[in-house]
PDB file of N, CA and C in Angstrom:
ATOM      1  N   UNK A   1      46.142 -57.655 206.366  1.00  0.00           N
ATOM      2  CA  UNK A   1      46.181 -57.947 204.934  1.00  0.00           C
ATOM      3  C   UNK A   1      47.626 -58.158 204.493  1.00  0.00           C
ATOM      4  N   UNK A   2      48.042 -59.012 203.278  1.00  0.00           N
ATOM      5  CA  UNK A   2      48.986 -59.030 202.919  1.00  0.00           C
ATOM      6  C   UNK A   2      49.746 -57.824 202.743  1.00  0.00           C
ATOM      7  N   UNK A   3      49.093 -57.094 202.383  1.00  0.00           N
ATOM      8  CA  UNK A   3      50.235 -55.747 201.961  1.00  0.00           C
ATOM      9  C   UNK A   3      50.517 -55.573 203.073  1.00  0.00           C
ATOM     10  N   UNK A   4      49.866 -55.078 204.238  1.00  0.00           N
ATOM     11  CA  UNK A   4      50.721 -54.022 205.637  1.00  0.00           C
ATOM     12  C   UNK A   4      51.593 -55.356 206.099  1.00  0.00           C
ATOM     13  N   UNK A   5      51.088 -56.645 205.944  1.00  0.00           N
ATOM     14  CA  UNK A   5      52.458 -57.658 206.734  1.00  0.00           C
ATOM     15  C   UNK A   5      53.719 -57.786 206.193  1.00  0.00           C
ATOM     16  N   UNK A   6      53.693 -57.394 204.837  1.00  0.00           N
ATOM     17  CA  UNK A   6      55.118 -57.508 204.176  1.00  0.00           C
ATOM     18  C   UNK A   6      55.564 -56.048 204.204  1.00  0.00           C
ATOM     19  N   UNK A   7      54.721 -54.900 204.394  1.00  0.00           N
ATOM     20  CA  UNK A   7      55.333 -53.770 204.708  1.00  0.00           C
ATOM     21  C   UNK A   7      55.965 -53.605 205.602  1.00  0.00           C
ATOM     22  N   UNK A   8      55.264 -54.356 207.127  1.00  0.00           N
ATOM     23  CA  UNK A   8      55.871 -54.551 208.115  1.00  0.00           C
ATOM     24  C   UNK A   8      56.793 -55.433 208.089  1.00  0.00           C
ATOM     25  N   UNK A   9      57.238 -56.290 207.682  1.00  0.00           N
ATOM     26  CA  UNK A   9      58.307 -57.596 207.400  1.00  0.00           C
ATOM     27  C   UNK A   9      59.466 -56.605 206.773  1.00  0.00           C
ATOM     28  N   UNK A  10      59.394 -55.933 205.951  1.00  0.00           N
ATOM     29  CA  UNK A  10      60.535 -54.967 205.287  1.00  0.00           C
ATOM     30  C   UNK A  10      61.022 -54.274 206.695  1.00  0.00           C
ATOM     31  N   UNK A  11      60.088 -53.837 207.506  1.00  0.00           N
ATOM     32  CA  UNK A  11      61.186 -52.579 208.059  1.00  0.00           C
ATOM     33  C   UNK A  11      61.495 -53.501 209.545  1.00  0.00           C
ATOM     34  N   UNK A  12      61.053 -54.622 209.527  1.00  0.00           N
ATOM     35  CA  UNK A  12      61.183 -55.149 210.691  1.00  0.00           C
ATOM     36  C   UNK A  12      62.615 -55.687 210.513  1.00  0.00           C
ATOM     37  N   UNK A  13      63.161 -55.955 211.918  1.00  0.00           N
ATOM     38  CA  UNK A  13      64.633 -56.356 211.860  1.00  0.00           C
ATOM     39  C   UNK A  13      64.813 -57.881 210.741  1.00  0.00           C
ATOM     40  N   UNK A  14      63.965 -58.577 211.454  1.00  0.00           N
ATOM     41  CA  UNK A  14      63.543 -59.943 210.527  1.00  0.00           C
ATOM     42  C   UNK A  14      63.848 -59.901 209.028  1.00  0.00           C
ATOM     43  N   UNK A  15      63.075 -58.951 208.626  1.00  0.00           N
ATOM     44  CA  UNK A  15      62.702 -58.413 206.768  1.00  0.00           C
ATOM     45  C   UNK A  15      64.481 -57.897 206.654  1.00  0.00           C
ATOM     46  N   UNK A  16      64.865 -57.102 207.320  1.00  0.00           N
ATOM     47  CA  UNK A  16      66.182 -56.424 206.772  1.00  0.00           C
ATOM     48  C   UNK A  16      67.347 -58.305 206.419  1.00  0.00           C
ATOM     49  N   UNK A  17      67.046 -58.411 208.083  1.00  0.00           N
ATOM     50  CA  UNK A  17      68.288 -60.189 207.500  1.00  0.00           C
ATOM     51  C   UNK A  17      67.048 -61.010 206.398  1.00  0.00           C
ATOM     52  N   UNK A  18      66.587 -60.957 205.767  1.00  0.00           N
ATOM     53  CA  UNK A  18      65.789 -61.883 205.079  1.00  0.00           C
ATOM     54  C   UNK A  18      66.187 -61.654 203.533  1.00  0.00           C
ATOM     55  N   UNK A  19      65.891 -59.971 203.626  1.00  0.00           N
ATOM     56  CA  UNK A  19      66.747 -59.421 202.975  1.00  0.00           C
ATOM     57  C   UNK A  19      68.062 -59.372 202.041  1.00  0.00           C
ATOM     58  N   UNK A  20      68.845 -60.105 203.600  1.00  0.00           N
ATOM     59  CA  UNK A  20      70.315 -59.788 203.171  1.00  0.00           C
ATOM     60  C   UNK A  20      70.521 -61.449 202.888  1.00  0.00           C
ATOM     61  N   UNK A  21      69.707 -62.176 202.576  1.00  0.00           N
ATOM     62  CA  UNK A  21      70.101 -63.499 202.577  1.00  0.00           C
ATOM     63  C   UNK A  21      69.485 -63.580 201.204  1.00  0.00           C
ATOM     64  N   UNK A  22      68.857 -63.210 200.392  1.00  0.00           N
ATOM     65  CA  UNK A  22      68.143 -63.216 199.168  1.00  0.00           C
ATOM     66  C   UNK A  22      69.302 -62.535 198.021  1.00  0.00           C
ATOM     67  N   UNK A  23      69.962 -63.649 197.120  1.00  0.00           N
ATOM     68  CA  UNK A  23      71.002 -63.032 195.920  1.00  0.00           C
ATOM     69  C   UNK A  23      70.442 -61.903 195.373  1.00  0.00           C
ATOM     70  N   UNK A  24      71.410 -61.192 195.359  1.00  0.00           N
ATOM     71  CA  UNK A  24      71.336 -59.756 194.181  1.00  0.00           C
ATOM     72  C   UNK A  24      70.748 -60.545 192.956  1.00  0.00           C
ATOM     73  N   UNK A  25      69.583 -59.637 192.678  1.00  0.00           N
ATOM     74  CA  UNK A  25      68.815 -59.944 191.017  1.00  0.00           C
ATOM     75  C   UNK A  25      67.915 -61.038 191.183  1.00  0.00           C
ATOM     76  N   UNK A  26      67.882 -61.989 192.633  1.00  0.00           N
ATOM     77  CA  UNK A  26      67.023 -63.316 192.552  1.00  0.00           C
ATOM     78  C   UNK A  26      65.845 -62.505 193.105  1.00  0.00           C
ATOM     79  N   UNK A  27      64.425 -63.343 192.174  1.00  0.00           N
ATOM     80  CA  UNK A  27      62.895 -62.479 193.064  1.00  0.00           C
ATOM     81  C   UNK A  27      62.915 -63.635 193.866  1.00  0.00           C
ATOM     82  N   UNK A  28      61.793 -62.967 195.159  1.00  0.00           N
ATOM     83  CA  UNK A  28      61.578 -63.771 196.240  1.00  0.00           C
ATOM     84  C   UNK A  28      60.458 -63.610 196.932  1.00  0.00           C
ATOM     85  N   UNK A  29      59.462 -64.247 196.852  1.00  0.00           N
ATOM     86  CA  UNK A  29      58.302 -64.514 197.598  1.00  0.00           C
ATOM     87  C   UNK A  29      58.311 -65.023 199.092  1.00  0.00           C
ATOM     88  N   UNK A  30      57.474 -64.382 199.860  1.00  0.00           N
ATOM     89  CA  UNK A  30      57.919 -64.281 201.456  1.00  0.00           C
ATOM     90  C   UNK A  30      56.442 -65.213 202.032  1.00  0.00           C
ATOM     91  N   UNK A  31      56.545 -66.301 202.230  1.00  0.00           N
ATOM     92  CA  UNK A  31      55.120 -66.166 203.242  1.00  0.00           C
ATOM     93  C   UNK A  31      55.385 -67.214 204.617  1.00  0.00           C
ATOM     94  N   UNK A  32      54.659 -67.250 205.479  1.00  0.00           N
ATOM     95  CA  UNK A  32      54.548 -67.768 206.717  1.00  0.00           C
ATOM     96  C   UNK A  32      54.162 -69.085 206.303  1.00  0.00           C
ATOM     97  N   UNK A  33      54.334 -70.100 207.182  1.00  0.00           N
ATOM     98  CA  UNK A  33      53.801 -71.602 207.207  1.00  0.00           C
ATOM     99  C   UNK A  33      52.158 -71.464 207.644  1.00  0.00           C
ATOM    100  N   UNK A  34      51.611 -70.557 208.018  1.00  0.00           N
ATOM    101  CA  UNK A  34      50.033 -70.461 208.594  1.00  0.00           C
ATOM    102  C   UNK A  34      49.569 -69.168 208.039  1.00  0.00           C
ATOM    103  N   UNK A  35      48.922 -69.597 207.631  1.00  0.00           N
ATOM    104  CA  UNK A  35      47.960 -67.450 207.343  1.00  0.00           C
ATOM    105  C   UNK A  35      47.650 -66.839 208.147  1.00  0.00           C
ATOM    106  N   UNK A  36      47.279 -67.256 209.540  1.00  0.00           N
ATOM    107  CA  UNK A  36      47.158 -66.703 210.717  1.00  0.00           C
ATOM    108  C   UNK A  36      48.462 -65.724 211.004  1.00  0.00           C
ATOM    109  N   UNK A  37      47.882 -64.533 211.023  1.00  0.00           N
ATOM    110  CA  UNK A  37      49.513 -63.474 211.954  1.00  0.00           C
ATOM    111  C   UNK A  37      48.957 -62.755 212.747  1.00  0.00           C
ATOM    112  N   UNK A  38      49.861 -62.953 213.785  1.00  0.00           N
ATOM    113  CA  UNK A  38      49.902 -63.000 215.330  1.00  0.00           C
ATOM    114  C   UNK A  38      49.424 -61.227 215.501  1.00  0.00           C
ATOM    115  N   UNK A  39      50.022 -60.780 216.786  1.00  0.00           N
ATOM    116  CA  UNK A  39      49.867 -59.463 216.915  1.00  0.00           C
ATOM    117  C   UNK A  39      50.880 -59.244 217.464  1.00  0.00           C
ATOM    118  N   UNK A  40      51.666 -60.153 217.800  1.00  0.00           N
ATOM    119  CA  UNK A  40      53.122 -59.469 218.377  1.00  0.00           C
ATOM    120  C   UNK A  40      53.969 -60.454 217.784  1.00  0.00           C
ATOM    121  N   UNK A  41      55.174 -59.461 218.290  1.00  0.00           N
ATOM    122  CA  UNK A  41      56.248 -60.989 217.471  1.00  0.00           C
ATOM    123  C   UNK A  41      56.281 -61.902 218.156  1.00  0.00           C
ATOM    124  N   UNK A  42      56.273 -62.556 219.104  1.00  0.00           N
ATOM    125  CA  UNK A  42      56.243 -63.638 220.353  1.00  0.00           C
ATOM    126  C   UNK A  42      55.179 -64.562 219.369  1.00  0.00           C
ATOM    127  N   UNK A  43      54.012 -64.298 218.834  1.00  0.00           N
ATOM    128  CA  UNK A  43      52.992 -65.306 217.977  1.00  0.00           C
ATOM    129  C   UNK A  43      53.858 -66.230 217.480  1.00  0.00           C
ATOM    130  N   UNK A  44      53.698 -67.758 217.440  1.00  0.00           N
ATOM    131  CA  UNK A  44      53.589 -68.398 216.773  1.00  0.00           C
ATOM    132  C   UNK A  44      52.819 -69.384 216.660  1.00  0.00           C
ATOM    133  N   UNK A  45      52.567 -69.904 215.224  1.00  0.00           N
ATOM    134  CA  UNK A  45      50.815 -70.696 215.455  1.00  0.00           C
ATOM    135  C   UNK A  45      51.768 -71.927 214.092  1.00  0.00           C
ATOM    136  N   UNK A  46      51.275 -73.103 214.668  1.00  0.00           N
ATOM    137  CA  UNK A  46      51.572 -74.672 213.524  1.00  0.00           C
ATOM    138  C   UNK A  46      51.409 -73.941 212.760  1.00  0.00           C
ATOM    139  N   UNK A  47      52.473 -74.879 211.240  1.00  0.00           N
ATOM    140  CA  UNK A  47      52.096 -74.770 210.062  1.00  0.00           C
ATOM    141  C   UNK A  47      50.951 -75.653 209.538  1.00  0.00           C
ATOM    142  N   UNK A  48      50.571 -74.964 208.658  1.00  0.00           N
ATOM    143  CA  UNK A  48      49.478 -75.155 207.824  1.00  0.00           C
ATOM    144  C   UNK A  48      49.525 -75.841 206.390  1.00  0.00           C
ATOM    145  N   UNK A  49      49.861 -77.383 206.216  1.00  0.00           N
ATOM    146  CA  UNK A  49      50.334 -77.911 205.286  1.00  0.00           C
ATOM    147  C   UNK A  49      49.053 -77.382 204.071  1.00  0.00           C
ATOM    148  N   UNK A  50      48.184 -77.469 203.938  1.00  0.00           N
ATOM    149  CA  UNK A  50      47.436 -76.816 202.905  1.00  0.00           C
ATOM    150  C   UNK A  50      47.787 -75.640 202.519  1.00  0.00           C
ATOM    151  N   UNK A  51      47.790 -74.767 203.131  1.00  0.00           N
ATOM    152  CA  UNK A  51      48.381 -73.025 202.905  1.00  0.00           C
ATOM    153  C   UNK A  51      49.443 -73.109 202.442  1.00  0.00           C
ATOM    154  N   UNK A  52      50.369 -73.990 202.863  1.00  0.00           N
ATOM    155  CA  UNK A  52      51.798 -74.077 202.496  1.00  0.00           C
ATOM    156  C   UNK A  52      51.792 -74.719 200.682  1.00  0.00           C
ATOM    157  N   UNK A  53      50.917 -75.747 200.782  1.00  0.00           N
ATOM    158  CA  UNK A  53      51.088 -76.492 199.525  1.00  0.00           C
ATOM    159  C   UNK A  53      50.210 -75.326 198.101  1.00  0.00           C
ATOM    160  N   UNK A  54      49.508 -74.892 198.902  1.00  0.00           N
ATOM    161  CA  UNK A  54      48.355 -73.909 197.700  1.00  0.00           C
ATOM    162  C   UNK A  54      49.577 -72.654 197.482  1.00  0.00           C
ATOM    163  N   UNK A  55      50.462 -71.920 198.322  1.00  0.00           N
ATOM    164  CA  UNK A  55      51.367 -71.231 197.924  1.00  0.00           C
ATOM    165  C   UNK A  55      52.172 -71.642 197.010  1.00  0.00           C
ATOM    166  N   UNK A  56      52.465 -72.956 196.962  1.00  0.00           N
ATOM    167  CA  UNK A  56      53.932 -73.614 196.867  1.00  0.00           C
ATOM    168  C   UNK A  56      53.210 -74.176 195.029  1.00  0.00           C
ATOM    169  N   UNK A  57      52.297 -74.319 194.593  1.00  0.00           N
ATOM    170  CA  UNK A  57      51.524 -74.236 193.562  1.00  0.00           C
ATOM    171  C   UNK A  57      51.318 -72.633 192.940  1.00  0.00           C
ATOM    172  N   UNK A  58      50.629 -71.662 193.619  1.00  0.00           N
ATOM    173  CA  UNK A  58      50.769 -70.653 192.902  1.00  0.00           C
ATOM    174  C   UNK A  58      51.855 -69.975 192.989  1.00  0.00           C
ATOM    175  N   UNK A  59      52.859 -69.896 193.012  1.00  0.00           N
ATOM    176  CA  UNK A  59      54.025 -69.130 193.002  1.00  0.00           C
ATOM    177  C   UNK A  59      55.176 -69.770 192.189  1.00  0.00           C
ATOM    178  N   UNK A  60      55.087 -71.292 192.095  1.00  0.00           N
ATOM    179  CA  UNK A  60      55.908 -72.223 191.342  1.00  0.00           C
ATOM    180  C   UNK A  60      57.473 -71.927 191.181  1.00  0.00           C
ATOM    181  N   UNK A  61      57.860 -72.113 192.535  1.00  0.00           N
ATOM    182  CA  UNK A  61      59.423 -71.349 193.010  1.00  0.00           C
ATOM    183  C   UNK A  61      60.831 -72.542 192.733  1.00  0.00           C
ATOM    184  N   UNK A  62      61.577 -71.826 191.868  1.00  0.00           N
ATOM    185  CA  UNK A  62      62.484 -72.564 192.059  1.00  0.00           C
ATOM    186  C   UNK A  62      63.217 -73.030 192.410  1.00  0.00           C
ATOM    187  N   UNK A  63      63.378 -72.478 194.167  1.00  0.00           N
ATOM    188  CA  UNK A  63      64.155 -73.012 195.181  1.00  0.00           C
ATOM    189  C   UNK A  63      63.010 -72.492 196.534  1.00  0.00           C
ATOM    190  N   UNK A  64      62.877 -73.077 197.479  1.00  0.00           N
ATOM    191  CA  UNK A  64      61.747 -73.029 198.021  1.00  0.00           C
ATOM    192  C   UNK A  64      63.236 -73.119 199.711  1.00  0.00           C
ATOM    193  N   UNK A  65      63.017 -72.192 200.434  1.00  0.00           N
ATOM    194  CA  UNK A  65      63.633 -72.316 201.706  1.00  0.00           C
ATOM    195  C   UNK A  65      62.872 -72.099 202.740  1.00  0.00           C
ATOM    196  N   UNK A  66      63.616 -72.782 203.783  1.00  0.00           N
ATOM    197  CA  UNK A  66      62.054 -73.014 204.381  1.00  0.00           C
ATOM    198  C   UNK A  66      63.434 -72.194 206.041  1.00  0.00           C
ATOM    199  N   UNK A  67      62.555 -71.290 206.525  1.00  0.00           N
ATOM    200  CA  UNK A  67      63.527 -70.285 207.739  1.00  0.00           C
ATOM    201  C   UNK A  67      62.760 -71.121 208.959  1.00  0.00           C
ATOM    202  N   UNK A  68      63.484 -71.577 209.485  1.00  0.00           N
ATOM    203  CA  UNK A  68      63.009 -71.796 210.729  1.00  0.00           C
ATOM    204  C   UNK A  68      62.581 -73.395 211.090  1.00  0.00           C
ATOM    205  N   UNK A  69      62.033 -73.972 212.234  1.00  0.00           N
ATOM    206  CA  UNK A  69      61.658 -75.493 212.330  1.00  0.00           C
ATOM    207  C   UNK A  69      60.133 -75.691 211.810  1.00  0.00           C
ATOM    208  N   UNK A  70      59.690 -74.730 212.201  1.00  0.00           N
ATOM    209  CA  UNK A  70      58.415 -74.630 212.300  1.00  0.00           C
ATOM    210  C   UNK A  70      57.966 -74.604 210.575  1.00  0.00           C
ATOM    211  N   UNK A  71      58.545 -73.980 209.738  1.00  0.00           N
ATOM    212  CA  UNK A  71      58.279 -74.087 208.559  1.00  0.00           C
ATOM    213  C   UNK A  71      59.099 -74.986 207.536  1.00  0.00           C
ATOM    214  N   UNK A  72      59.836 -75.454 208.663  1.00  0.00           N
ATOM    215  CA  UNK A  72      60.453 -76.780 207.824  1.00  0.00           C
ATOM    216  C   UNK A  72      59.769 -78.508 208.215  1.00  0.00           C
ATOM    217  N   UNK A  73      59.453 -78.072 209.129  1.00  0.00           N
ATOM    218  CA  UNK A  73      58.110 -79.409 209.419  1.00  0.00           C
ATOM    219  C   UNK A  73      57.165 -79.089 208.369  1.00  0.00           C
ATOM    220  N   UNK A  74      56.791 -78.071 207.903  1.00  0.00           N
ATOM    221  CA  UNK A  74      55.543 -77.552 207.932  1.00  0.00           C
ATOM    222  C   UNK A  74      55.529 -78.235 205.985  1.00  0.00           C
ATOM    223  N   UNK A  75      57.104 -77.788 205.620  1.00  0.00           N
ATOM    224  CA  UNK A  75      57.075 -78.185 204.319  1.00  0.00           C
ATOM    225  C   UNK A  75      57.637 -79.968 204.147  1.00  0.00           C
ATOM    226  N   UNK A  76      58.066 -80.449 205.098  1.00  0.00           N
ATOM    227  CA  UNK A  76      58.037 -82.465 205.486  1.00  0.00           C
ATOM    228  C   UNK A  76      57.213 -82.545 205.332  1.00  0.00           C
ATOM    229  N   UNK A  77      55.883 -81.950 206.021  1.00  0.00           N
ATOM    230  CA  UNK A  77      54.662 -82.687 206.164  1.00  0.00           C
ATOM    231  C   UNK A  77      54.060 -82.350 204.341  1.00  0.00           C
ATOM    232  N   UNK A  78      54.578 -81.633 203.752  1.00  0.00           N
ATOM    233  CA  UNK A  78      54.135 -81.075 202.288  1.00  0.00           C
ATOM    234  C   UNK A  78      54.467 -82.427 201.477  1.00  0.00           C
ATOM    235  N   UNK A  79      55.822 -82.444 201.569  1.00  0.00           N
ATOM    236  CA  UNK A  79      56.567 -83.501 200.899  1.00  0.00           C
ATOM    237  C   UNK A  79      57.426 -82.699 199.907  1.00  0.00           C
ATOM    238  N   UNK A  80      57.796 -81.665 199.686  1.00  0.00           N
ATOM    239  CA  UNK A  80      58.734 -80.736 198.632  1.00  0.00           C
ATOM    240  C   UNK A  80      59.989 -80.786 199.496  1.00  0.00           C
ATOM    241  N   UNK A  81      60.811 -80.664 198.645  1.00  0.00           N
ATOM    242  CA  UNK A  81      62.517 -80.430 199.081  1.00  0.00           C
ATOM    243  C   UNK A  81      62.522 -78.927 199.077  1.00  0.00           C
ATOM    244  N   UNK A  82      63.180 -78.839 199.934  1.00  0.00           N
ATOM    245  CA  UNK A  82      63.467 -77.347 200.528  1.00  0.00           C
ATOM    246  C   UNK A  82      64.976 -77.105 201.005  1.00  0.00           C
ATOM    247  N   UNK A  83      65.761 -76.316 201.118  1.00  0.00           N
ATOM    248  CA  UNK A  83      66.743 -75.824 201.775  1.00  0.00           C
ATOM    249  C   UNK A  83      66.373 -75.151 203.120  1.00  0.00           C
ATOM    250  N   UNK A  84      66.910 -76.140 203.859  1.00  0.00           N
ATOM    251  CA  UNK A  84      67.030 -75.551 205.847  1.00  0.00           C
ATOM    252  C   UNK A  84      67.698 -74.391 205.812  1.00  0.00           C
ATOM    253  N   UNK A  85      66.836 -73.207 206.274  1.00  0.00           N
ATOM    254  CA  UNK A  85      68.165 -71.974 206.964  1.00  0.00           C
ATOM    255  C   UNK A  85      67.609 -71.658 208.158  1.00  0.00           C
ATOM    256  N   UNK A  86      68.204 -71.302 209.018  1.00  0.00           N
ATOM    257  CA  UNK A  86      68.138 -70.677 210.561  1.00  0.00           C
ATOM    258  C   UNK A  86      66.502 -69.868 210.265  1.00  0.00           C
ATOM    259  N   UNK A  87      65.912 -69.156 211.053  1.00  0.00           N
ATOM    260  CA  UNK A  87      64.838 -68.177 210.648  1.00  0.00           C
ATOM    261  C   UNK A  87      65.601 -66.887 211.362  1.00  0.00           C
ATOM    262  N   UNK A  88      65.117 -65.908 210.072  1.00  0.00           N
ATOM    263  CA  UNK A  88      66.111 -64.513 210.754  1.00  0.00           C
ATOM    264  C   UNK A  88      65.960 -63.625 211.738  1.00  0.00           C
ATOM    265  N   UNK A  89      65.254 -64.143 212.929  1.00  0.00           N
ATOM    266  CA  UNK A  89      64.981 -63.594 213.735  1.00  0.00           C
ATOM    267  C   UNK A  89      65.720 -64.282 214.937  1.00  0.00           C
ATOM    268  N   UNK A  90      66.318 -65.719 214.572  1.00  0.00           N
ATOM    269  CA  UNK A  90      67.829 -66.212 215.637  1.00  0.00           C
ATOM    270  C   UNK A  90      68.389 -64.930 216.172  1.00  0.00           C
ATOM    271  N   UNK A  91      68.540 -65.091 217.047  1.00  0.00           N
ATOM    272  CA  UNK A  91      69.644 -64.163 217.470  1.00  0.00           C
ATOM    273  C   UNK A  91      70.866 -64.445 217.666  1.00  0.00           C
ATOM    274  N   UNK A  92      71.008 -65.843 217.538  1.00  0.00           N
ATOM    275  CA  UNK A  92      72.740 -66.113 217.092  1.00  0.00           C
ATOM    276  C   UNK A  92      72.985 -66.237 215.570  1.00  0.00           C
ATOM    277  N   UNK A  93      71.757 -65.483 214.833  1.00  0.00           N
ATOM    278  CA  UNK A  93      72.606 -65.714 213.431  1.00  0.00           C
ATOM    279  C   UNK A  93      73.308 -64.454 213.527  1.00  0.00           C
ATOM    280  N   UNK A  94      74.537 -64.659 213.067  1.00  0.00           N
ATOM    281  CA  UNK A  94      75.324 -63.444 212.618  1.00  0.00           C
ATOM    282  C   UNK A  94      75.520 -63.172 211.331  1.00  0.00           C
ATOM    283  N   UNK A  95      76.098 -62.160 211.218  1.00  0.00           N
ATOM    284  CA  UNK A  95      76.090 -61.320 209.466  1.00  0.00           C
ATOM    285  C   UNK A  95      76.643 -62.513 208.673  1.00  0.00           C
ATOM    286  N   UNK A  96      77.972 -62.991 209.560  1.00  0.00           N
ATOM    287  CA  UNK A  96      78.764 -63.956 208.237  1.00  0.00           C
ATOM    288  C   UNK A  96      77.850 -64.549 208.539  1.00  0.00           C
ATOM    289  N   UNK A  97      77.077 -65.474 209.128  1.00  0.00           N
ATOM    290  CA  UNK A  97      76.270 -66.146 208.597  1.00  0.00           C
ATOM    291  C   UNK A  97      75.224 -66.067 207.816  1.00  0.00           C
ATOM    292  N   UNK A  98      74.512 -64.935 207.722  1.00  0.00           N
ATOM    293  CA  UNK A  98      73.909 -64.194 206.699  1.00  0.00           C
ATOM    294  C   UNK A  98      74.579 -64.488 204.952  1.00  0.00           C
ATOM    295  N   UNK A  99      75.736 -63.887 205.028  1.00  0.00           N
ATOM    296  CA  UNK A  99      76.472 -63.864 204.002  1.00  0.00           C
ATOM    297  C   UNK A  99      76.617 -64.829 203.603  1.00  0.00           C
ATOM    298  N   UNK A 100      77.215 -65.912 204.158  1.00  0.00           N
ATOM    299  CA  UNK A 100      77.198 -67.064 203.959  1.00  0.00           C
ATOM    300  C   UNK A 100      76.040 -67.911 203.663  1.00  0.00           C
ATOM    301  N   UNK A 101      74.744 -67.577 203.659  1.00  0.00           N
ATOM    302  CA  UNK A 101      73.896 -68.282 203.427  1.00  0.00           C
ATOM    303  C   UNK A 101      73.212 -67.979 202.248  1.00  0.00           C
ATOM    304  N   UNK A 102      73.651 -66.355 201.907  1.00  0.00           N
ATOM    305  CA  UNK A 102      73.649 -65.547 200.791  1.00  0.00           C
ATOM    306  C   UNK A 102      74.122 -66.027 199.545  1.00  0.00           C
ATOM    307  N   UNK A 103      75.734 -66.318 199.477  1.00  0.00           N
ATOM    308  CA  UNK A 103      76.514 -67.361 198.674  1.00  0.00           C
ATOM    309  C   UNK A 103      75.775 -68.316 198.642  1.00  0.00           C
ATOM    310  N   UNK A 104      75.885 -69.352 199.233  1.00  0.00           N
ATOM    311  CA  UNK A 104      74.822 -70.701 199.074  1.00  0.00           C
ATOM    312  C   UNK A 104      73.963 -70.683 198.085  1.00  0.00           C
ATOM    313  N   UNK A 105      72.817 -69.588 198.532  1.00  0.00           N
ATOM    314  CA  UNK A 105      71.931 -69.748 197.918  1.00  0.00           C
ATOM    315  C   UNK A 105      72.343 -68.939 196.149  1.00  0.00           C
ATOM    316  N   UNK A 106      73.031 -68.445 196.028  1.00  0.00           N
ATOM    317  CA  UNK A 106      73.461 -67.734 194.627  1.00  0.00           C
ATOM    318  C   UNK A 106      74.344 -69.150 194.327  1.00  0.00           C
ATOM    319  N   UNK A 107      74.746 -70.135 194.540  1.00  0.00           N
ATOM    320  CA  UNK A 107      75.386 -70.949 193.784  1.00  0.00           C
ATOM    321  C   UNK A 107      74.193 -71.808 193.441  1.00  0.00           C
ATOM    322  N   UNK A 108      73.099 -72.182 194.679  1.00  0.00           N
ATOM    323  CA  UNK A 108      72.132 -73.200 193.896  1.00  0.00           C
ATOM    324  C   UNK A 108      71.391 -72.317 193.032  1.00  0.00           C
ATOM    325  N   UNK A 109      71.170 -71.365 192.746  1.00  0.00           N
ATOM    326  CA  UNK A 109      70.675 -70.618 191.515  1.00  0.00           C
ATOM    327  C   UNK A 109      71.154 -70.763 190.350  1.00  0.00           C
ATOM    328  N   UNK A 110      72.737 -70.792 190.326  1.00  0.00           N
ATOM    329  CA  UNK A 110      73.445 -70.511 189.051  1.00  0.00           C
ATOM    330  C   UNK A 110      73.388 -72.114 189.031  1.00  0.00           C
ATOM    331  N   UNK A 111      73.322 -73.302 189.712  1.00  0.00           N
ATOM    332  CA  UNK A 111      73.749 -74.424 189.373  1.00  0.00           C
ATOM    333  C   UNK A 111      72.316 -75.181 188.239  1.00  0.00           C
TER     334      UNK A 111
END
């Protein structure tokens, strides 16, 4: 169910950098490109351009980022503009890059 996956997404390493990439004071809605979730972290399953587009309607976000390839196809195939970031489970993202993607995204907010 939604609740235990975002409970689990918080304490997971993933949730902490996801976390740290989301501006102080900005809200942020978290979801996967597929409704399908896996049972281990190794899962990954196509995005789901319907799921993606019915989120992307009820939540009506004003900057929409899309982590990873898989959910950046997922939102091409949508047709919405999105901001590319790494997905935080890279293991070559590093903190400054974190931070740095942190800034970014607090300037297209204020802009």
């Amino acid at each position: 169910n939604d609740e235990e996956w975002h409970g689990a997404l918080q304490r997971s390493h993933t949730g902490r950098r996801l976390s740290a990439m989301i501006p102080d004071g900005a809200q942020a809605f978290v979801i996967n490109s597929s409704p399908t979730i896996g049972e281990c972290p190794d899962s990954c399953y196509p995005a789901d351009s319907d799921y993606i587009e019915d989120k992307i309607q009820h939540i009506e976000p004003d900057i929409i980022c899309a982590c990873g390839r898989i959910a950046q196809g997922g939102l091409t195939e949508v047709g919405v503009k999105f901001v590319a970031l790494p997905h935080p489970a890279w293991r070559q993202l590093s903190n400054s890059m974190v931070h740095a993607i942190k800034k970014n995204l607090e300037l297209l907010l204020n802009s």
